[in-house]
PDB file of N, CA and C in Angstrom:
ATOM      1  N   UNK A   1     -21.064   5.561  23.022  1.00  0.00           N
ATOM      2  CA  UNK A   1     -22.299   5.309  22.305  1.00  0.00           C
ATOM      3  C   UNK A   1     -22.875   6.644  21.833  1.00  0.00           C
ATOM      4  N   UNK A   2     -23.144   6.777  20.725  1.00  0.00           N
ATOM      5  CA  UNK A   2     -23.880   7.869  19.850  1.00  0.00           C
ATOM      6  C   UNK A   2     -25.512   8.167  20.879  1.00  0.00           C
ATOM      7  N   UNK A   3     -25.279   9.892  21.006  1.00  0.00           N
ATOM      8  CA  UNK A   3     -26.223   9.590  21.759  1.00  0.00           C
ATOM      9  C   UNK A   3     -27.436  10.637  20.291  1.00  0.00           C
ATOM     10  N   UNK A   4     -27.063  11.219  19.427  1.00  0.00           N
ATOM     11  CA  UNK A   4     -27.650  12.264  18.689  1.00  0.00           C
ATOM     12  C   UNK A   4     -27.903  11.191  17.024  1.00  0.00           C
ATOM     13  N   UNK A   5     -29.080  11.540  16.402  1.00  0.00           N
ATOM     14  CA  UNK A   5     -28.962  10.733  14.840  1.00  0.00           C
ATOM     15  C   UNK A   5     -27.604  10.833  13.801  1.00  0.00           C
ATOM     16  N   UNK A   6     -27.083  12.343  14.149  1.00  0.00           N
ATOM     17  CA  UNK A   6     -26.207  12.613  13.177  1.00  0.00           C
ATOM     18  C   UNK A   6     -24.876  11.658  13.505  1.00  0.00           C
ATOM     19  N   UNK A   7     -24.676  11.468  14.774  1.00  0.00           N
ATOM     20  CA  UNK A   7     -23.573  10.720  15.425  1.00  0.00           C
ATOM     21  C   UNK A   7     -23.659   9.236  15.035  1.00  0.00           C
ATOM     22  N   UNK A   8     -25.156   9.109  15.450  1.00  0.00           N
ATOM     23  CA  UNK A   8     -24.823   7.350  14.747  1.00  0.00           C
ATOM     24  C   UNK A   8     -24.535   7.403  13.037  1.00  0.00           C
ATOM     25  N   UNK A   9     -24.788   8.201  12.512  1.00  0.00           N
ATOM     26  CA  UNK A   9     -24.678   8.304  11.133  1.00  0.00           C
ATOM     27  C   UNK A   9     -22.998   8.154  10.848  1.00  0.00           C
ATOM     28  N   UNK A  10     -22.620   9.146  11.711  1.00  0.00           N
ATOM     29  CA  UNK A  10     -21.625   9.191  11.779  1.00  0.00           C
ATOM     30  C   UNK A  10     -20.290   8.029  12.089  1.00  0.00           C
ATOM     31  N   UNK A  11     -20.973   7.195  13.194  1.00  0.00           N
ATOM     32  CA  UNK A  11     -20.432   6.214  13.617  1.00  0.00           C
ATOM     33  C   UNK A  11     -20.234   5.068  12.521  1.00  0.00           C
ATOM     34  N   UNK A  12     -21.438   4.955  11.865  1.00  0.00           N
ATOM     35  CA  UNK A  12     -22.288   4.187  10.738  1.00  0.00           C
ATOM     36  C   UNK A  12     -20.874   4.060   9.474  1.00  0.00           C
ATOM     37  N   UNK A  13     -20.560   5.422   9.305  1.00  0.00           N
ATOM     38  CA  UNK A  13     -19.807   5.999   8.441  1.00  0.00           C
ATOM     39  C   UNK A  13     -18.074   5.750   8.231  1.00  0.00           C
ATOM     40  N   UNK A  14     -17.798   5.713   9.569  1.00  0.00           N
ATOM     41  CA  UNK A  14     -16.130   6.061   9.940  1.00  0.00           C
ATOM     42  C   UNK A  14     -15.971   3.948  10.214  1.00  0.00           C
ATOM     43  N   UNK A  15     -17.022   3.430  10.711  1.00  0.00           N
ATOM     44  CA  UNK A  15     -16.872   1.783  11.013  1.00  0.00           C
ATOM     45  C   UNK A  15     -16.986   1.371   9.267  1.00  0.00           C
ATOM     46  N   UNK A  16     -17.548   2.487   8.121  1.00  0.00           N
ATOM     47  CA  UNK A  16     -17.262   1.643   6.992  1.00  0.00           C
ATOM     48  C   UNK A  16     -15.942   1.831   6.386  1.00  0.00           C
ATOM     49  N   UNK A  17     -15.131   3.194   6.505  1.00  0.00           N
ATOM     50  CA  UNK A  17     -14.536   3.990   5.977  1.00  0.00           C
ATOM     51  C   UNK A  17     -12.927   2.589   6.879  1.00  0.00           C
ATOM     52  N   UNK A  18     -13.253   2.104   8.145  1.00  0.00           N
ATOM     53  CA  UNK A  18     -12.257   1.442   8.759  1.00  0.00           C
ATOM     54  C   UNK A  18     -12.024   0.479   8.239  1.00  0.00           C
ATOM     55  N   UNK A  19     -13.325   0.294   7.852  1.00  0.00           N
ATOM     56  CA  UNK A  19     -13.091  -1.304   6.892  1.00  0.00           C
ATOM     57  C   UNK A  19     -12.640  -1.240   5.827  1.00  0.00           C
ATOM     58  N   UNK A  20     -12.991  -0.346   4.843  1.00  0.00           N
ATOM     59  CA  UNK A  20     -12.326  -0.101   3.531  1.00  0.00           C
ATOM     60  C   UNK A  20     -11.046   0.109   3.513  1.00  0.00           C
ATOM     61  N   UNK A  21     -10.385   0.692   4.291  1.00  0.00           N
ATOM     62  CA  UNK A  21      -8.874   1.430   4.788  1.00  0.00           C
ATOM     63  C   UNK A  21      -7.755  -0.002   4.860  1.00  0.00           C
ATOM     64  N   UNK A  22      -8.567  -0.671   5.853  1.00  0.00           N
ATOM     65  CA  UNK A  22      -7.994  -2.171   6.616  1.00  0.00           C
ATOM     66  C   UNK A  22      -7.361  -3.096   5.381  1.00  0.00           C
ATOM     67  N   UNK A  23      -8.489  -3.192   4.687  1.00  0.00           N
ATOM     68  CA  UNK A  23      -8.425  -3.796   3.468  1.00  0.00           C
ATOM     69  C   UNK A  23      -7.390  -3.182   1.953  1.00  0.00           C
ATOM     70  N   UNK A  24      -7.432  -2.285   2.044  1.00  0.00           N
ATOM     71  CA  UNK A  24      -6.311  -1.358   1.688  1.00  0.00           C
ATOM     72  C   UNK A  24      -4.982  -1.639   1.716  1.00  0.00           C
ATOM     73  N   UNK A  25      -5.001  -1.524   3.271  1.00  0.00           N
ATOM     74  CA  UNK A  25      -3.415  -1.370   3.743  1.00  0.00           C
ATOM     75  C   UNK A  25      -2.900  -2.958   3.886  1.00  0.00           C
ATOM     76  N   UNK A  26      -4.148  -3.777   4.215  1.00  0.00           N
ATOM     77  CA  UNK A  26      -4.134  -5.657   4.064  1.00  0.00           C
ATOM     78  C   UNK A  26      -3.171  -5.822   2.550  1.00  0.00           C
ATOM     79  N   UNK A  27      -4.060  -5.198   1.388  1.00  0.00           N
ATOM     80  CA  UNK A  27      -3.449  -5.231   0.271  1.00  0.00           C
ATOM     81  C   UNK A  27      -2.056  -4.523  -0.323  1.00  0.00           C
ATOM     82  N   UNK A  28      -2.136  -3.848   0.775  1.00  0.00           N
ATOM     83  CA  UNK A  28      -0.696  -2.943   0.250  1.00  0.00           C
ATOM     84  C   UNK A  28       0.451  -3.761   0.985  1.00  0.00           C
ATOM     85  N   UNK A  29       0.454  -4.219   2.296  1.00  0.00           N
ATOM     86  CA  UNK A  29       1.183  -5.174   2.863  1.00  0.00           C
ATOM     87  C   UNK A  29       1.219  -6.570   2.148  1.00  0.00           C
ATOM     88  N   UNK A  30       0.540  -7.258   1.070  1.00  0.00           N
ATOM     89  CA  UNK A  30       1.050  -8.240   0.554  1.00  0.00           C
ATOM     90  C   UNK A  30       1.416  -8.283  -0.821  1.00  0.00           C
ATOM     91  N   UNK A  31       1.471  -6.936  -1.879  1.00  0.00           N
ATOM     92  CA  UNK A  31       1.682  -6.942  -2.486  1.00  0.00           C
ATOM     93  C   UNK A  31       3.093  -6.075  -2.211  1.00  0.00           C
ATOM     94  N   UNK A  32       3.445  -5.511  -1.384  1.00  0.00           N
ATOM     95  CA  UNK A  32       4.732  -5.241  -0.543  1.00  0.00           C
ATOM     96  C   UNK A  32       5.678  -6.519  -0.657  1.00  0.00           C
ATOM     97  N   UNK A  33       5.285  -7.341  -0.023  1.00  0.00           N
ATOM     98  CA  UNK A  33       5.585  -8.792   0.396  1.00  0.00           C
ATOM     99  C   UNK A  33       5.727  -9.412  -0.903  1.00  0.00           C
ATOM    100  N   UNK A  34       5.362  -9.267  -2.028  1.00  0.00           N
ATOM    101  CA  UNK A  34       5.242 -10.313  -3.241  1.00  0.00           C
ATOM    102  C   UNK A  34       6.413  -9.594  -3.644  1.00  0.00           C
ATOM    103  N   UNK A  35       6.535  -8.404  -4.290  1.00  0.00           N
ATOM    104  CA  UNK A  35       7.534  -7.826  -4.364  1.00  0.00           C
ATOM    105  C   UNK A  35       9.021  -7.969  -4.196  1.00  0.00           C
ATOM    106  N   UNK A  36       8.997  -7.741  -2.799  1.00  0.00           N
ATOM    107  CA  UNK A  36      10.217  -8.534  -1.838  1.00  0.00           C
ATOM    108  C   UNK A  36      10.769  -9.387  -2.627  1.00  0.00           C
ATOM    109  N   UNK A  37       9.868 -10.339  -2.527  1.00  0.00           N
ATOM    110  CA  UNK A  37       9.656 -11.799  -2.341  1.00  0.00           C
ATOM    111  C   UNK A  37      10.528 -12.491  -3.939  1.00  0.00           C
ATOM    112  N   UNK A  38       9.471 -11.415  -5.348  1.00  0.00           N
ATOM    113  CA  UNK A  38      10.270 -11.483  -6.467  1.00  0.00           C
ATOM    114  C   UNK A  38      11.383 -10.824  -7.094  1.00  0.00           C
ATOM    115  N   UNK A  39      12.371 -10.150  -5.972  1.00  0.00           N
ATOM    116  CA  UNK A  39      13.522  -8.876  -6.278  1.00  0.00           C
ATOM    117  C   UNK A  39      13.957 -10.223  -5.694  1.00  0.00           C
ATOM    118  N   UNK A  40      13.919 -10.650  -4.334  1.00  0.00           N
ATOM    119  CA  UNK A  40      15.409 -11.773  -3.995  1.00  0.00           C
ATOM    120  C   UNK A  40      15.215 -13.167  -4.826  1.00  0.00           C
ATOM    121  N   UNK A  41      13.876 -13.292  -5.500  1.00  0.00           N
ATOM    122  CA  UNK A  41      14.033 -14.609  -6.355  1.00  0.00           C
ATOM    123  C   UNK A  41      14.882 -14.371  -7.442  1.00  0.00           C
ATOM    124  N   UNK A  42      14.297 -13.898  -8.299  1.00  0.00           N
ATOM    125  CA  UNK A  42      14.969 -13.193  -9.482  1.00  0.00           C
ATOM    126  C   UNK A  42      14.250 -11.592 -10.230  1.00  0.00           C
ATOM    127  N   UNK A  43      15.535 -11.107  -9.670  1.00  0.00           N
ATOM    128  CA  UNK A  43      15.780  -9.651 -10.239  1.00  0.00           C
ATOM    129  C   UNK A  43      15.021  -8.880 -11.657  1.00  0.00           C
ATOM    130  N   UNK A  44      15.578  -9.902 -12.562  1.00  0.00           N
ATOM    131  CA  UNK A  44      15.081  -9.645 -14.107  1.00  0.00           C
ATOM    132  C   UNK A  44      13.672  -9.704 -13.947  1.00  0.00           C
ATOM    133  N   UNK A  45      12.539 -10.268 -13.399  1.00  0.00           N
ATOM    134  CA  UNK A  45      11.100 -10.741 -13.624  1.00  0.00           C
ATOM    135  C   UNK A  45      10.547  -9.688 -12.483  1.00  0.00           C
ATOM    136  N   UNK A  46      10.950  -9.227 -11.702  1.00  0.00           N
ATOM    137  CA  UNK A  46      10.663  -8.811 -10.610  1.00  0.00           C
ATOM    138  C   UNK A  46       9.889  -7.288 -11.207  1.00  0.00           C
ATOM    139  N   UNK A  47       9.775  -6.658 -11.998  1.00  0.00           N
ATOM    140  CA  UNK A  47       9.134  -5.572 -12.492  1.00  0.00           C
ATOM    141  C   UNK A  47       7.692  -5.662 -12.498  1.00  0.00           C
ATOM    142  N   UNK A  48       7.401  -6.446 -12.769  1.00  0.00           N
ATOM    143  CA  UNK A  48       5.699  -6.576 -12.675  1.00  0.00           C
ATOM    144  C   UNK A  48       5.516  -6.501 -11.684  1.00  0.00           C
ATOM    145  N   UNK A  49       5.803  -7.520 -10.476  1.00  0.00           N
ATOM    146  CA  UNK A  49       5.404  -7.251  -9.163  1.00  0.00           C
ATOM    147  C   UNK A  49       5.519  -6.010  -8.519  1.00  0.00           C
ATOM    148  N   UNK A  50       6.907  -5.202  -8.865  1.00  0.00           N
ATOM    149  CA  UNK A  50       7.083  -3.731  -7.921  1.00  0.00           C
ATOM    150  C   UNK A  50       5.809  -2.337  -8.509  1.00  0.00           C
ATOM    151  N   UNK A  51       5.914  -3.073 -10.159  1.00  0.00           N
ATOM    152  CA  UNK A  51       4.468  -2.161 -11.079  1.00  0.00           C
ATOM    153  C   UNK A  51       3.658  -1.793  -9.989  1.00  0.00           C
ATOM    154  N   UNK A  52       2.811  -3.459  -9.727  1.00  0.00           N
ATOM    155  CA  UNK A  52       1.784  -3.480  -9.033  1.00  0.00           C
ATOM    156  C   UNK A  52       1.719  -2.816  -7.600  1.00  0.00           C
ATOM    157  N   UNK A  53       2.904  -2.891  -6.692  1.00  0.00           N
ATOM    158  CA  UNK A  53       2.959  -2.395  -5.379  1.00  0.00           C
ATOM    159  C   UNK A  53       3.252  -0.932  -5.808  1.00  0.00           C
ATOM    160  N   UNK A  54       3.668  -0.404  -6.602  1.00  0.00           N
ATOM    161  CA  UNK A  54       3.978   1.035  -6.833  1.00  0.00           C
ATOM    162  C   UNK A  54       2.534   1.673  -7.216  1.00  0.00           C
ATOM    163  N   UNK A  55       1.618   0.809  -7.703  1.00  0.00           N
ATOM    164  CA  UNK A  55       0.538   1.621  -8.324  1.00  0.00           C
ATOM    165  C   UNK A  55      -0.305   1.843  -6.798  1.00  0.00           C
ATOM    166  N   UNK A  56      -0.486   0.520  -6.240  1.00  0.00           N
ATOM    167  CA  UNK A  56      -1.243   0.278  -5.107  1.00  0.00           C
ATOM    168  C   UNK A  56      -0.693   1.170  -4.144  1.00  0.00           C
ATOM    169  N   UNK A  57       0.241   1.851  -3.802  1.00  0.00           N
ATOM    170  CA  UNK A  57       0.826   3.106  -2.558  1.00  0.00           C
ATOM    171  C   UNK A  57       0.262   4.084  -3.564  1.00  0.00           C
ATOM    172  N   UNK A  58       0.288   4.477  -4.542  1.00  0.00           N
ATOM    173  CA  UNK A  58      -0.331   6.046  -5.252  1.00  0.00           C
ATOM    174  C   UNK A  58      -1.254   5.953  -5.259  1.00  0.00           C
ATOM    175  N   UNK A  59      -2.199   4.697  -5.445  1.00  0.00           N
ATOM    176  CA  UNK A  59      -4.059   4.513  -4.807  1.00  0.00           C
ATOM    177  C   UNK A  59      -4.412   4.903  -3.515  1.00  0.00           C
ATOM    178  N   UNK A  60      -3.360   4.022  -3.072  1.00  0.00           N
ATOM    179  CA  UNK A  60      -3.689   4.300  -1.411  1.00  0.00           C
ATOM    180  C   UNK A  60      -3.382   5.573  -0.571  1.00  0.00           C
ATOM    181  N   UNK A  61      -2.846   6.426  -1.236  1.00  0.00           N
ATOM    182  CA  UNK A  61      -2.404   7.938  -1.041  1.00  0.00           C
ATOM    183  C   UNK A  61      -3.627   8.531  -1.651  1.00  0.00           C
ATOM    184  N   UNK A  62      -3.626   8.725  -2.906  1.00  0.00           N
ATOM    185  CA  UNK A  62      -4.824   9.454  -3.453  1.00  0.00           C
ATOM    186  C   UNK A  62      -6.093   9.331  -2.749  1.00  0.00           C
ATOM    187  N   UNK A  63      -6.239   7.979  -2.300  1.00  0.00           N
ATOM    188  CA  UNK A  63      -7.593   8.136  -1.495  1.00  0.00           C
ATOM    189  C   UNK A  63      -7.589   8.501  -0.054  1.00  0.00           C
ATOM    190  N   UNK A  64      -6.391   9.091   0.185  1.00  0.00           N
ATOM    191  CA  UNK A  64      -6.134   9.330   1.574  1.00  0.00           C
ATOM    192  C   UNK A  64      -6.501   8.089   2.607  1.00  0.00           C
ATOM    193  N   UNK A  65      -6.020   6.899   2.225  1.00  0.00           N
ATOM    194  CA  UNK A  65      -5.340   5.682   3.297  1.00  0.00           C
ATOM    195  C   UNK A  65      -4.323   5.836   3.620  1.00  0.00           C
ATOM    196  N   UNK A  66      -3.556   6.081   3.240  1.00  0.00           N
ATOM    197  CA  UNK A  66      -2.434   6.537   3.633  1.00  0.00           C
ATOM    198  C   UNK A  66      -1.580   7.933   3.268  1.00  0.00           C
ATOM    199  N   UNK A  67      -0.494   8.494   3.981  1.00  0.00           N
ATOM    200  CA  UNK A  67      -0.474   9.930   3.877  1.00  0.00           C
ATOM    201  C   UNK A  67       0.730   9.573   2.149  1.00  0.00           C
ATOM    202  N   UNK A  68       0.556  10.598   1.629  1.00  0.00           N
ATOM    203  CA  UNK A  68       1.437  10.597  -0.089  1.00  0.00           C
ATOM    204  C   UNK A  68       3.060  10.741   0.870  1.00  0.00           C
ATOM    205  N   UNK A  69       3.497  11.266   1.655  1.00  0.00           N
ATOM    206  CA  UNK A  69       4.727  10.766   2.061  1.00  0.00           C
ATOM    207  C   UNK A  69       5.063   9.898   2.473  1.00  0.00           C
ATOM    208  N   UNK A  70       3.892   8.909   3.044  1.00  0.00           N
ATOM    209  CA  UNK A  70       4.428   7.649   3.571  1.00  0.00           C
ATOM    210  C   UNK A  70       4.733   6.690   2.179  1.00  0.00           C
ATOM    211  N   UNK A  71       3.910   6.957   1.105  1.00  0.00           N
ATOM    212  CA  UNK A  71       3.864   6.695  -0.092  1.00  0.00           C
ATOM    213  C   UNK A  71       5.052   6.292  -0.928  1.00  0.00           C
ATOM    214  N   UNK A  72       5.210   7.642  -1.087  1.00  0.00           N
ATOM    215  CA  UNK A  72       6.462   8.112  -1.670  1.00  0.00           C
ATOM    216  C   UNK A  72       7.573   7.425  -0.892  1.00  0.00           C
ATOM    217  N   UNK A  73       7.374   7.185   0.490  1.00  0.00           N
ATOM    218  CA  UNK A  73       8.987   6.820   1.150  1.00  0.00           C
ATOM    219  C   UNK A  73       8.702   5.316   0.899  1.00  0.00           C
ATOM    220  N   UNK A  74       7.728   4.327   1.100  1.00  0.00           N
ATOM    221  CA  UNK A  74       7.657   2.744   0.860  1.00  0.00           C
ATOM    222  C   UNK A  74       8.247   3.001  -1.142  1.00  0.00           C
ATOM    223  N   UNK A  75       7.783   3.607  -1.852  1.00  0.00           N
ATOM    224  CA  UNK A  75       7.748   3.941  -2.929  1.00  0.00           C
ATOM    225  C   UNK A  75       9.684   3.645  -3.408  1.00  0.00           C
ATOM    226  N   UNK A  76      10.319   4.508  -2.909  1.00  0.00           N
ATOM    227  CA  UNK A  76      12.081   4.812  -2.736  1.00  0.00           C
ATOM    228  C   UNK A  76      12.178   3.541  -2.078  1.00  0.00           C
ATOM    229  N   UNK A  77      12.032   2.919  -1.242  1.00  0.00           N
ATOM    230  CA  UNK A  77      12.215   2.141  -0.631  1.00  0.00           C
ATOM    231  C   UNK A  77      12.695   0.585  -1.372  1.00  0.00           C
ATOM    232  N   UNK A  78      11.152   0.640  -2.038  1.00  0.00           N
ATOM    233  CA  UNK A  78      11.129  -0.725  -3.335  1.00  0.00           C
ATOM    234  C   UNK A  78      12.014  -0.885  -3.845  1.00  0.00           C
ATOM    235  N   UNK A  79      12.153   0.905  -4.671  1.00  0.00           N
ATOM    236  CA  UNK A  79      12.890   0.481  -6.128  1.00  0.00           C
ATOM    237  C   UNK A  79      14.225   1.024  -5.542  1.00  0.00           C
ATOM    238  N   UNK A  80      14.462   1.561  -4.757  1.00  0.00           N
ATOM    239  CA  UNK A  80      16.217   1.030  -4.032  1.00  0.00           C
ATOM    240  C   UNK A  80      16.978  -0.296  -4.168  1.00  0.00           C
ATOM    241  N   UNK A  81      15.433  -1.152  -3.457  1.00  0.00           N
ATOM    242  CA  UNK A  81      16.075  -2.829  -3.411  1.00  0.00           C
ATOM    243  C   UNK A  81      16.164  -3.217  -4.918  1.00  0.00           C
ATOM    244  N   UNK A  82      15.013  -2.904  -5.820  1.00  0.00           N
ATOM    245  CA  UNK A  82      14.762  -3.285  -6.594  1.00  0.00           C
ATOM    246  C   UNK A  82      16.439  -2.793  -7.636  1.00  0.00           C
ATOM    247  N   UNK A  83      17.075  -1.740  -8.117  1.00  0.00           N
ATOM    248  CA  UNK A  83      18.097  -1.535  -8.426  1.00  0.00           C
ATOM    249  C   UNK A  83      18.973  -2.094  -7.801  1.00  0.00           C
ATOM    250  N   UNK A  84      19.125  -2.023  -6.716  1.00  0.00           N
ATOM    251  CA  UNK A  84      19.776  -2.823  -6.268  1.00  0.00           C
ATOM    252  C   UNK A  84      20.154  -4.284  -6.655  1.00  0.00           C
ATOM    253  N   UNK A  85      18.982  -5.004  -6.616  1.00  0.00           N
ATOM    254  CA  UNK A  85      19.588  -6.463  -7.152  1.00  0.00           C
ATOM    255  C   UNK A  85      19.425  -6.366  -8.797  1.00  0.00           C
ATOM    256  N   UNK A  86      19.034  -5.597  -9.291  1.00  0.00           N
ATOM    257  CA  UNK A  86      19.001  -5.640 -11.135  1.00  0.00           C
ATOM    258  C   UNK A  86      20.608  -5.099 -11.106  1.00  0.00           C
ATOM    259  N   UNK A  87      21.604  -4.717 -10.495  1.00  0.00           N
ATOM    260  CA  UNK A  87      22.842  -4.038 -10.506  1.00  0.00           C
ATOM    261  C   UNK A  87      23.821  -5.328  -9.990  1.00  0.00           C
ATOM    262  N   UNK A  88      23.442  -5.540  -8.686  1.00  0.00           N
ATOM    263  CA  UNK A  88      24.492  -6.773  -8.493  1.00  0.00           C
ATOM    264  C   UNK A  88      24.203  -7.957  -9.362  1.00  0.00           C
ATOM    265  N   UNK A  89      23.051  -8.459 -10.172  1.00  0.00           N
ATOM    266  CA  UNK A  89      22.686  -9.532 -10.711  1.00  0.00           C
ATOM    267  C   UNK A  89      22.934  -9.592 -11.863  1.00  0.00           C
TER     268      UNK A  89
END
């Protein structure tokens, strides 16, 4: 428990900053998931969806939610699968 003003301010601060983050990474995990989801449906259509998850990890880096290498590696990750089935398909 905050025992000083600046601390609860503080507390005030980092409980909003958790919530914003949560919600973030909520969104980065299902547009992850949609992704996926449209590379094993079909390959050809599947670009819009990886767009969107590729933009959403360089948001979520820039605002420091997440670190730009974790970024960058979900980032390689995508469009691995993603070549991947545009190559076998």
């Amino acid at each position: 428990m905050p025992n000083t003003k600046s601390a609860k301010k503080d507390l005030k601060i980092s409980e909003r900053n958790r919530a914003r983050n949560q919600s973030v990474k909520s969104r980065l995990k299902t547009l992850r998931t949609k992704a996926h989801a449209a590379i094993t449906a079909d390959a050809g259509a599947s670009e819009d969806a990886v767009k969107a998850a590729l933009k959403a990890f360089d948001s979520a880096a820039t605002k420091g939610v997440i670190h730009k290498n974790q970024a960058a590696r979900r980032k390689s990750r995508l469009m691995k699968r993603l070549n991947a089935a545009q190559s076998a398909g």
